[in-house]
Protein backbone atom coordinates (compact mmCIF):
# COMPACT_ATOMS: atom_id res chain seq x y z
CA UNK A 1 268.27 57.41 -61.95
CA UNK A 2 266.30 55.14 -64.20
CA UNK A 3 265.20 52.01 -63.09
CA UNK A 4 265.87 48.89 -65.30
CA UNK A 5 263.29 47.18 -67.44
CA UNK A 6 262.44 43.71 -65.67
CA UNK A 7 262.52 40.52 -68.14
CA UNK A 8 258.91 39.76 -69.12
CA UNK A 9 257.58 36.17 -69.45
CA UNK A 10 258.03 36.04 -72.85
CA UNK A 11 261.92 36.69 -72.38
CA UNK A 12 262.03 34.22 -68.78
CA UNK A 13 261.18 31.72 -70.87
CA UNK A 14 263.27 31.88 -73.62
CA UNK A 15 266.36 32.20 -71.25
CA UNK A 16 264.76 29.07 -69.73
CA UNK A 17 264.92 27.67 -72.79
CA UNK A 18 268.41 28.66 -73.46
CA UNK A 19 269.28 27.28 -70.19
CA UNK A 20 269.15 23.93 -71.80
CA UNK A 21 271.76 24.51 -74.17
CA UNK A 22 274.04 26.51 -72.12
CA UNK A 23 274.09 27.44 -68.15
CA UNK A 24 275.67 30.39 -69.31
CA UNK A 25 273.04 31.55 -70.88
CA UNK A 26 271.94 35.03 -69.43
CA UNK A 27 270.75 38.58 -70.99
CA UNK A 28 272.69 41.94 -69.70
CA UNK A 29 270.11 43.92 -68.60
CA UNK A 30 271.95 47.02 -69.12
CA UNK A 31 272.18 46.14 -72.74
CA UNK A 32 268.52 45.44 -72.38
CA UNK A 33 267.21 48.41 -70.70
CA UNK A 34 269.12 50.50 -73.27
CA UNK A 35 267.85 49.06 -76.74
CA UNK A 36 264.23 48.84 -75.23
CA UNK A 37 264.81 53.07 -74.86
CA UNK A 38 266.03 53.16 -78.26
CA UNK A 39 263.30 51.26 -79.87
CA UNK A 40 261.02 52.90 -77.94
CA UNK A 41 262.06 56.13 -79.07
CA UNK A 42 262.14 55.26 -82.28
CA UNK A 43 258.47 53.82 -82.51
CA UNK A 44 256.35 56.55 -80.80
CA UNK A 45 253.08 54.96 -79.22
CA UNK A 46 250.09 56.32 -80.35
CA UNK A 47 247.41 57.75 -78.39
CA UNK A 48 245.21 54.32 -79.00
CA UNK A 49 245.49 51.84 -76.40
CA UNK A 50 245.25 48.98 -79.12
CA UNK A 51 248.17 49.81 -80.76
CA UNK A 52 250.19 50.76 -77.75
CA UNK A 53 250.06 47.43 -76.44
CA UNK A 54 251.17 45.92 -80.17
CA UNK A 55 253.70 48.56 -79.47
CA UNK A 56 254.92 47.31 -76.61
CA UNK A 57 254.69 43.38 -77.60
CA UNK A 58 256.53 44.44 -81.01
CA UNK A 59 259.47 46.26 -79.25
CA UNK A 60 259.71 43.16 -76.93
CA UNK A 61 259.74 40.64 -79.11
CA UNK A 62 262.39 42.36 -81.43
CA UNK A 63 264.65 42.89 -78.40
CA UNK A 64 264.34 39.06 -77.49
CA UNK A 65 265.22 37.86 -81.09
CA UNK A 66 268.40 40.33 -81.17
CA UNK A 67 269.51 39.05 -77.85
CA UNK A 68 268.61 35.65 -79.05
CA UNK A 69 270.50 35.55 -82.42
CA UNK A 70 274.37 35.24 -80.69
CA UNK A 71 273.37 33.01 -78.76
CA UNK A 72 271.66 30.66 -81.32
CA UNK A 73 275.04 31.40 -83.55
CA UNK A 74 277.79 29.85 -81.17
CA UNK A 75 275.43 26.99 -80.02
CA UNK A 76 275.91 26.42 -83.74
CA UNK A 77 279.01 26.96 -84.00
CA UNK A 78 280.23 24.97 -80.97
CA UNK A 79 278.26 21.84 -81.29
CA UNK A 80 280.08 20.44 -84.51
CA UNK A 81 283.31 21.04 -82.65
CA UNK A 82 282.20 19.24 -79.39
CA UNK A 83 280.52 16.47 -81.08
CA UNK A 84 284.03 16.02 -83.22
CA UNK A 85 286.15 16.27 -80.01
CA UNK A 86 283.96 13.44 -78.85
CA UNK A 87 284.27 11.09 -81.67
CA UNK A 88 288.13 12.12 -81.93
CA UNK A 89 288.14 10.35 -77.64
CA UNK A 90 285.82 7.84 -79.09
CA UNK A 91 288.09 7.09 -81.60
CA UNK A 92 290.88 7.08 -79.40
CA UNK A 93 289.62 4.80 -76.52
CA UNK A 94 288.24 2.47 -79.35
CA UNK A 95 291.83 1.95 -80.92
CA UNK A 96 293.29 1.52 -77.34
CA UNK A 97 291.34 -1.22 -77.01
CA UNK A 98 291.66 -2.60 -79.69
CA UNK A 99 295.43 -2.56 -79.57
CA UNK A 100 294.95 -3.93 -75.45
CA UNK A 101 293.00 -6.54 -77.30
CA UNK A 102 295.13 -7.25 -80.31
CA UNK A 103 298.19 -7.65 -77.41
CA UNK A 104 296.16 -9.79 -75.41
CA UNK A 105 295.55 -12.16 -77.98
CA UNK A 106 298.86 -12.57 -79.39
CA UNK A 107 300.46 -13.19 -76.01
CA UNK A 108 297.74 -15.85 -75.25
CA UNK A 109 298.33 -17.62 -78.47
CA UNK A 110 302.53 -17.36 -78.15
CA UNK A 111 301.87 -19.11 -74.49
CA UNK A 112 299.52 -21.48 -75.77
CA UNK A 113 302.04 -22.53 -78.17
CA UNK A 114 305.39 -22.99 -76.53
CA UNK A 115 303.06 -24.66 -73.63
CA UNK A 116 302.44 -27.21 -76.39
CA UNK A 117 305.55 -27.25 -78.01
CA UNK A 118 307.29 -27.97 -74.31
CA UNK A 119 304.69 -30.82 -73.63
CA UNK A 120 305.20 -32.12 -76.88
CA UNK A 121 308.85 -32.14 -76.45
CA UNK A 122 308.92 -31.00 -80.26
CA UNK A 123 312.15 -28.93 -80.92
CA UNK A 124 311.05 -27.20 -84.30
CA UNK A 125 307.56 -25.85 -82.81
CA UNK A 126 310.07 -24.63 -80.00
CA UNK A 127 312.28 -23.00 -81.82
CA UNK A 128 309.11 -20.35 -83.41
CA UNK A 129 308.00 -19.35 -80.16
CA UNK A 130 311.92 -18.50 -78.62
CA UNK A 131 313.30 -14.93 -79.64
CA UNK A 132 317.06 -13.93 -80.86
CA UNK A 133 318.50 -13.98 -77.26
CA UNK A 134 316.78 -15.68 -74.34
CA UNK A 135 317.57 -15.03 -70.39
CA UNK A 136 318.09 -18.33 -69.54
CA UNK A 137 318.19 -19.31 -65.91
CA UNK A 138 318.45 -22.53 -63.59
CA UNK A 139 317.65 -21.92 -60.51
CA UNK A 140 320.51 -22.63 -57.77
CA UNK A 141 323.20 -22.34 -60.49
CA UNK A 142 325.09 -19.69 -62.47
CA UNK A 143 324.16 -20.98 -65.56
CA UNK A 144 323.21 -19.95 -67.93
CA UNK A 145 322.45 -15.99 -68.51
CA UNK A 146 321.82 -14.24 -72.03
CA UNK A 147 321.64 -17.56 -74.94
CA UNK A 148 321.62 -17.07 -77.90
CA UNK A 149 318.30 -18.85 -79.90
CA UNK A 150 320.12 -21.55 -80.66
CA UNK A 151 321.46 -22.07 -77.51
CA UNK A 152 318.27 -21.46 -75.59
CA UNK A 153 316.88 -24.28 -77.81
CA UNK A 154 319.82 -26.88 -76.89
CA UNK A 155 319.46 -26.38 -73.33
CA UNK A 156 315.45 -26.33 -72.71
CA UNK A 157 315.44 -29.36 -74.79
CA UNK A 158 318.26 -31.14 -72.50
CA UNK A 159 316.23 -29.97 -69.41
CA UNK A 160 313.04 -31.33 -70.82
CA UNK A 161 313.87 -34.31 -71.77
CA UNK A 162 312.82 -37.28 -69.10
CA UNK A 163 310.13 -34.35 -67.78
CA UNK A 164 306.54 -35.40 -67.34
CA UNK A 165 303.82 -32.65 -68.59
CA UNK A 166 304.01 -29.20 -67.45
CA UNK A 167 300.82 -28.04 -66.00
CA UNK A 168 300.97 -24.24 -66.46
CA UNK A 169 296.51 -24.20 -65.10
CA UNK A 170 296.22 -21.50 -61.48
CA UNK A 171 296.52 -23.92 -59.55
CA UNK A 172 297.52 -23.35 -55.50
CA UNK A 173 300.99 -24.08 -55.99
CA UNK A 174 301.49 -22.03 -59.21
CA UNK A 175 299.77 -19.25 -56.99
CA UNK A 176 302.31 -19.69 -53.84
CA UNK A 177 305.52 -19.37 -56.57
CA UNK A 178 304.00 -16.23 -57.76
CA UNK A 179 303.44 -14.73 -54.37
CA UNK A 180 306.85 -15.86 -52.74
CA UNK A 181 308.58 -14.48 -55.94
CA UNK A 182 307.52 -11.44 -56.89
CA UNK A 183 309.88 -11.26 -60.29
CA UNK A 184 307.90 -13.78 -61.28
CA UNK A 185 304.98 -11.87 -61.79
CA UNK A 186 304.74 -11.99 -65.78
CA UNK A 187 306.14 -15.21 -65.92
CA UNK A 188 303.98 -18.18 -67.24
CA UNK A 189 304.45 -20.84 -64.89
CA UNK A 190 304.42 -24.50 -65.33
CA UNK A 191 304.52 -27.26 -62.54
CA UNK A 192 305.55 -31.07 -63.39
CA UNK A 193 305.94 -33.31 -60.10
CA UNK A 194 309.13 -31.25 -58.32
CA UNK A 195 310.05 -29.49 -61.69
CA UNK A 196 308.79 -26.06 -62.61
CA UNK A 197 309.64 -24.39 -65.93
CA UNK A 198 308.01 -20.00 -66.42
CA UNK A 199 308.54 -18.23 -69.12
CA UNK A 200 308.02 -14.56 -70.42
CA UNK A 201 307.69 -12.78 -73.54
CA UNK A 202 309.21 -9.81 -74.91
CA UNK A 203 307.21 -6.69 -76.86
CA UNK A 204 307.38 -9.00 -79.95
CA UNK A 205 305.58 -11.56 -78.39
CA UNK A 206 308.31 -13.69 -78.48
CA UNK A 207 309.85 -15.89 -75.67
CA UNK A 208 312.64 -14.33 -74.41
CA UNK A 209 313.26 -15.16 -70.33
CA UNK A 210 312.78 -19.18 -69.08
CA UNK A 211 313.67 -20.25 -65.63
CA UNK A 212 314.16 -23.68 -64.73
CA UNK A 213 313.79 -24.71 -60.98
CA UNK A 214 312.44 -27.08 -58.58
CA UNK A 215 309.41 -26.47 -56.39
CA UNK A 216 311.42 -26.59 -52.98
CA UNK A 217 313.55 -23.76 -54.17
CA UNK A 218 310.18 -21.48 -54.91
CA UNK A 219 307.77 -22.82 -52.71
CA UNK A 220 309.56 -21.88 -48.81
CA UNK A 221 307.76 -22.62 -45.62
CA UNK A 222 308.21 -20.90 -42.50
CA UNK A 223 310.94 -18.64 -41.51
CA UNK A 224 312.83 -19.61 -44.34
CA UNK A 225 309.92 -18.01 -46.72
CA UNK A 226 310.15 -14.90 -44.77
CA UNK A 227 313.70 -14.55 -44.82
CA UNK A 228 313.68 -14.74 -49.03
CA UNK A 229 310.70 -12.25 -49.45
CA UNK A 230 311.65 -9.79 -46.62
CA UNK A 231 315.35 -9.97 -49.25
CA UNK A 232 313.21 -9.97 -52.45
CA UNK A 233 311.06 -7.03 -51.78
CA UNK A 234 313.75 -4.94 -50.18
CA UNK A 235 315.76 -5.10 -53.11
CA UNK A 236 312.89 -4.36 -55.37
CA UNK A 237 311.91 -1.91 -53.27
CA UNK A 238 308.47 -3.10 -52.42
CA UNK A 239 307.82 -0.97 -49.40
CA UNK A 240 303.88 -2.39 -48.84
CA UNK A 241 305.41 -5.61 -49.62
CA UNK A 242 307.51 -5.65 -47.05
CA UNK A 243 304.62 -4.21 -44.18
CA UNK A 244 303.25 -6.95 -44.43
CA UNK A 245 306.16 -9.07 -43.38
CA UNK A 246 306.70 -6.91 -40.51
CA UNK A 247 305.65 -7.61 -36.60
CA UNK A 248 303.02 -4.61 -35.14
CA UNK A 249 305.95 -3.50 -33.12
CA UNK A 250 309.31 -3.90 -34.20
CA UNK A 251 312.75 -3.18 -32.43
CA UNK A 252 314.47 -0.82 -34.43
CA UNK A 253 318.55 -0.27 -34.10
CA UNK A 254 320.48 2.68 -35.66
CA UNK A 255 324.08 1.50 -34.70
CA UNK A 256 325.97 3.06 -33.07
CA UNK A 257 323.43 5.62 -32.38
CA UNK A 258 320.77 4.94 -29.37
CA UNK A 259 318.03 5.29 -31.69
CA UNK A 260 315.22 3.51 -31.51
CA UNK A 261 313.48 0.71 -29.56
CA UNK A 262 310.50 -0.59 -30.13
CA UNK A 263 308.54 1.22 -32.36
CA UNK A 264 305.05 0.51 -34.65
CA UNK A 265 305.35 -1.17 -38.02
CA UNK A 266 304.61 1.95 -39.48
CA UNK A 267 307.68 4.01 -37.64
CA UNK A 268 310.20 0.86 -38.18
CA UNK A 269 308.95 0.92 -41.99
CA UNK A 270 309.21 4.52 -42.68
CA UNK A 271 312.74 4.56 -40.90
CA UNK A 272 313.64 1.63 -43.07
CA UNK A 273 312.97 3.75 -45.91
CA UNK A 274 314.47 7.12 -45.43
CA UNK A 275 317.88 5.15 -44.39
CA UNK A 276 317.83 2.86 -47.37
CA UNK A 277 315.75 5.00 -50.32
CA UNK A 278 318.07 5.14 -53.94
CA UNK A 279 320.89 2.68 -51.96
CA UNK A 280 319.53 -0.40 -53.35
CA UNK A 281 320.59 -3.86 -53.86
CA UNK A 282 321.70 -5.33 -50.57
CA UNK A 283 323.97 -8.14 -50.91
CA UNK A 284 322.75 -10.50 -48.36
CA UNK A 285 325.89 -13.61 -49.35
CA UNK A 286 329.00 -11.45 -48.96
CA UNK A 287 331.63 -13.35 -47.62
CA UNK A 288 332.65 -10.28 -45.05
CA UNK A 289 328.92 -10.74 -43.16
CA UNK A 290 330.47 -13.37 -41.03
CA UNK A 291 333.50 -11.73 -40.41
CA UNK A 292 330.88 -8.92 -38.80
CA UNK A 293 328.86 -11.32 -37.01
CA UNK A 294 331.95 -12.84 -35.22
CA UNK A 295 332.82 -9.47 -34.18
CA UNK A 296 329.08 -8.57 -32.99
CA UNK A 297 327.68 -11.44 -31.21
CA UNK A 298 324.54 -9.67 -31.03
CA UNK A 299 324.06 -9.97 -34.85
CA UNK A 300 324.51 -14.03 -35.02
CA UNK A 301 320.33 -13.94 -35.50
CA UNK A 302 320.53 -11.72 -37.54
CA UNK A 303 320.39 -11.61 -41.92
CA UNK A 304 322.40 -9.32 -42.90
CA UNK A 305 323.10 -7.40 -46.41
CA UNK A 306 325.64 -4.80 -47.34
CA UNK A 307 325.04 -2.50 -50.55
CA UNK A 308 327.91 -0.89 -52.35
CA UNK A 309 328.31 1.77 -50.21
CA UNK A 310 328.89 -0.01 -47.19
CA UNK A 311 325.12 0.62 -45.88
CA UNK A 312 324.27 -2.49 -43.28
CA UNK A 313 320.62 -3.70 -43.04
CA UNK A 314 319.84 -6.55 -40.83
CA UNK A 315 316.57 -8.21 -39.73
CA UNK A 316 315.40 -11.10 -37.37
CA UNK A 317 311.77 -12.77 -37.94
CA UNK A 318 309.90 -14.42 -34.59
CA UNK A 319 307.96 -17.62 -33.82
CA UNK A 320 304.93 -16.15 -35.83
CA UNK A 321 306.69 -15.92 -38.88
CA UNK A 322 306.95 -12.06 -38.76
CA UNK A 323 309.76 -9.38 -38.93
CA UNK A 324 310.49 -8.34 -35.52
CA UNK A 325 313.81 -6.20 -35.31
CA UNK A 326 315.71 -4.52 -38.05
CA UNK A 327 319.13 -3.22 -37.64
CA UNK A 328 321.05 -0.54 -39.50
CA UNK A 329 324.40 0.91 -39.80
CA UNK A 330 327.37 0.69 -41.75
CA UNK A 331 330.80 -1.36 -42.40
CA UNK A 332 332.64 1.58 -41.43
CA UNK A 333 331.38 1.71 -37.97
CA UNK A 334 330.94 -2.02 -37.21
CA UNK A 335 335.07 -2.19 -38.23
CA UNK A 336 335.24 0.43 -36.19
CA UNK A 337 333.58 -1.04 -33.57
CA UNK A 338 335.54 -4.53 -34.15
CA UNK A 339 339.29 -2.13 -34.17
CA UNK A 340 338.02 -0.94 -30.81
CA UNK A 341 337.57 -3.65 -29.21
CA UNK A 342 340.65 -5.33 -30.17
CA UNK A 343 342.58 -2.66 -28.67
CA UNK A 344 340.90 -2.80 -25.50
CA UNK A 345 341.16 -6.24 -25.51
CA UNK A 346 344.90 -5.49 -26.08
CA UNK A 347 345.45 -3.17 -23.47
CA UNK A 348 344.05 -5.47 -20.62
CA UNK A 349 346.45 -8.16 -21.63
């Protein structure tokens, strides 16, 4: 069996070299040990030492260009097409940016605007900044829902009216209203004295959603702020939202099953969520609640919602302003329940 040609320095170093370019870079030394035989063959050495050796380097240096030449061809041929796909990503991210830009700009200068026009109680500048149909809303109230512009226009410039300045800066305050009501998020929010007035804008950069409340009814303190996030996040289904709300342990009720006790915030939370995943809202001001809490003493500390299905989630918060308990079930079971005991009741009289 033959024994194949080792690479000479010559040919280490030009793969060396080709290493730079590519990491693929490599000569088969079959192929190698092969055409080395056939030049060889074909260029008999003489008997002259002299020209053996320039032989030798000849045959080498052939069989390194050969080798050499594919390689050199689909560097060439593959750099154009990398250095295009980088411009194309280049160009890409550039117009993404410039679009995130072109956004951010127009949204600052619609905000800037209708915080003007509001300030400057001026009607006409107003009525530029407010889209086709605004979501109007008054906090407390039913009024107002989907306005028309028009409409929108009459009623922010009633509510307006005897208003001092809106200050719509980060202030701590604007920061609290923001954090206590999380579908608030995107809303521009001004604060004047006890009156607040947020806004948002639509795809068009037009004002399209304005909410008109006082600070007491965004701003809660203790239990009572608990109580409306611990609602607000469950219905938005804010699951980290609501760990934070929670107690480290928490007693955990699956009526009229035994399950749970007192279990870690992380147990309670993940139970929470398996019973109550793709069953959302909760209705926490149905009129039948107290009709179950009458029934179920246990549940007078409780808050209590129902969703359309007749799912019951309840929860208690402590001293510490945290979510202690939760309690789940359904209607079904607590009129059960509440039939039961009436006839027992019944049967003793």
């Amino acid at each position: 069996m033959e024994n194949e040609t080792k690479l000479t320095k010559t040919e280490e170093k030009l793969v060396a070299k080709l290493r730079l370019s590519s990491d693929q870079a490599k000569i088969n030394p079959e192929f190698q040990r092969i055409l080395k035989r056939k030049l060889m063959n074909e260029f008999q050495p003489v008997h002259s030492v002299g020209l053996f050796a320039g032989h030798r380097f000849f045959v080498s240096t052939l069989a390194t260009f050969i080798l050499l030449v594919p390689v050199v061809i689909a560097f060439i041929l593959l750099r154009p097409r990398q250095i295009s796909e980088n411009n194309n990503v280049n160009d890409f991210n550039a117009g993404i940016s410039a679009s995130v830009t072109s956004d951010s700009v127009e949204v600052n200068q619609l905000k800037v605007e209708f915080r003007n026009a509001v300030n400057q109680k001026d009607a006409n500048l107003i009525s530029t900044t407010l889209a086709d149909q605004v979501q109007f809303t008054i906090q407390g109230t039913n009024c107002c829902g989907l306005l028309s512009k028009d409409e929108a226009l009459n009623e922010i410039s009633f509510q307006i009216k005897d208003k001092q300045e809106f200050d719509f800066s980060e202030n701590e305050a604007n920061k609290q209203i923001k954090s206590q009501n999380p579908e608030l998020e995107f809303y521009s929010v001004g604060i004047a004295g006890e009156d607040v007035l947020a806004f948002t804008a639509n795809e068009k950069w037009m004002v399209d959603g304005i909410l008109v409340a006082k600070t007491s009814q965004l701003i809660r303190t203790g239990k009572e702020r608990i109580y409306i996030s611990f609602k607000t996040r469950l219905n938005a289904g804010d699951y980290e939202g609501i760990k934070q709300l929670l107690a480290q342990n928490v007693t955990l009720q699956n009526f009229p099953d035994e399950c749970c006790g007192q279990v870690s915030s992380d147990e309670a939370l993940q139970m929470l969520t398996t019973e109550i995943n793709n069953k959302l809202p909760f209705d926490f001001d149905r009129g039948d609640i107290s009709q179950i809490k009458g029934s179920h003493g246990f549940l007078q500390s409780y808050i209590l919602g129902i969703n359309e299905d007749g799912l019951v989630v309840g929860f208690t918060v402590n001293d510490s302003e945290q979510v202690d308990s939760i309690f789940i079930s359904s209607l079904s079971e607590l009129l059960k329940e509440e039939v039961k005991g009436v006839v027992i009741e019944n049967q003793q009289q």
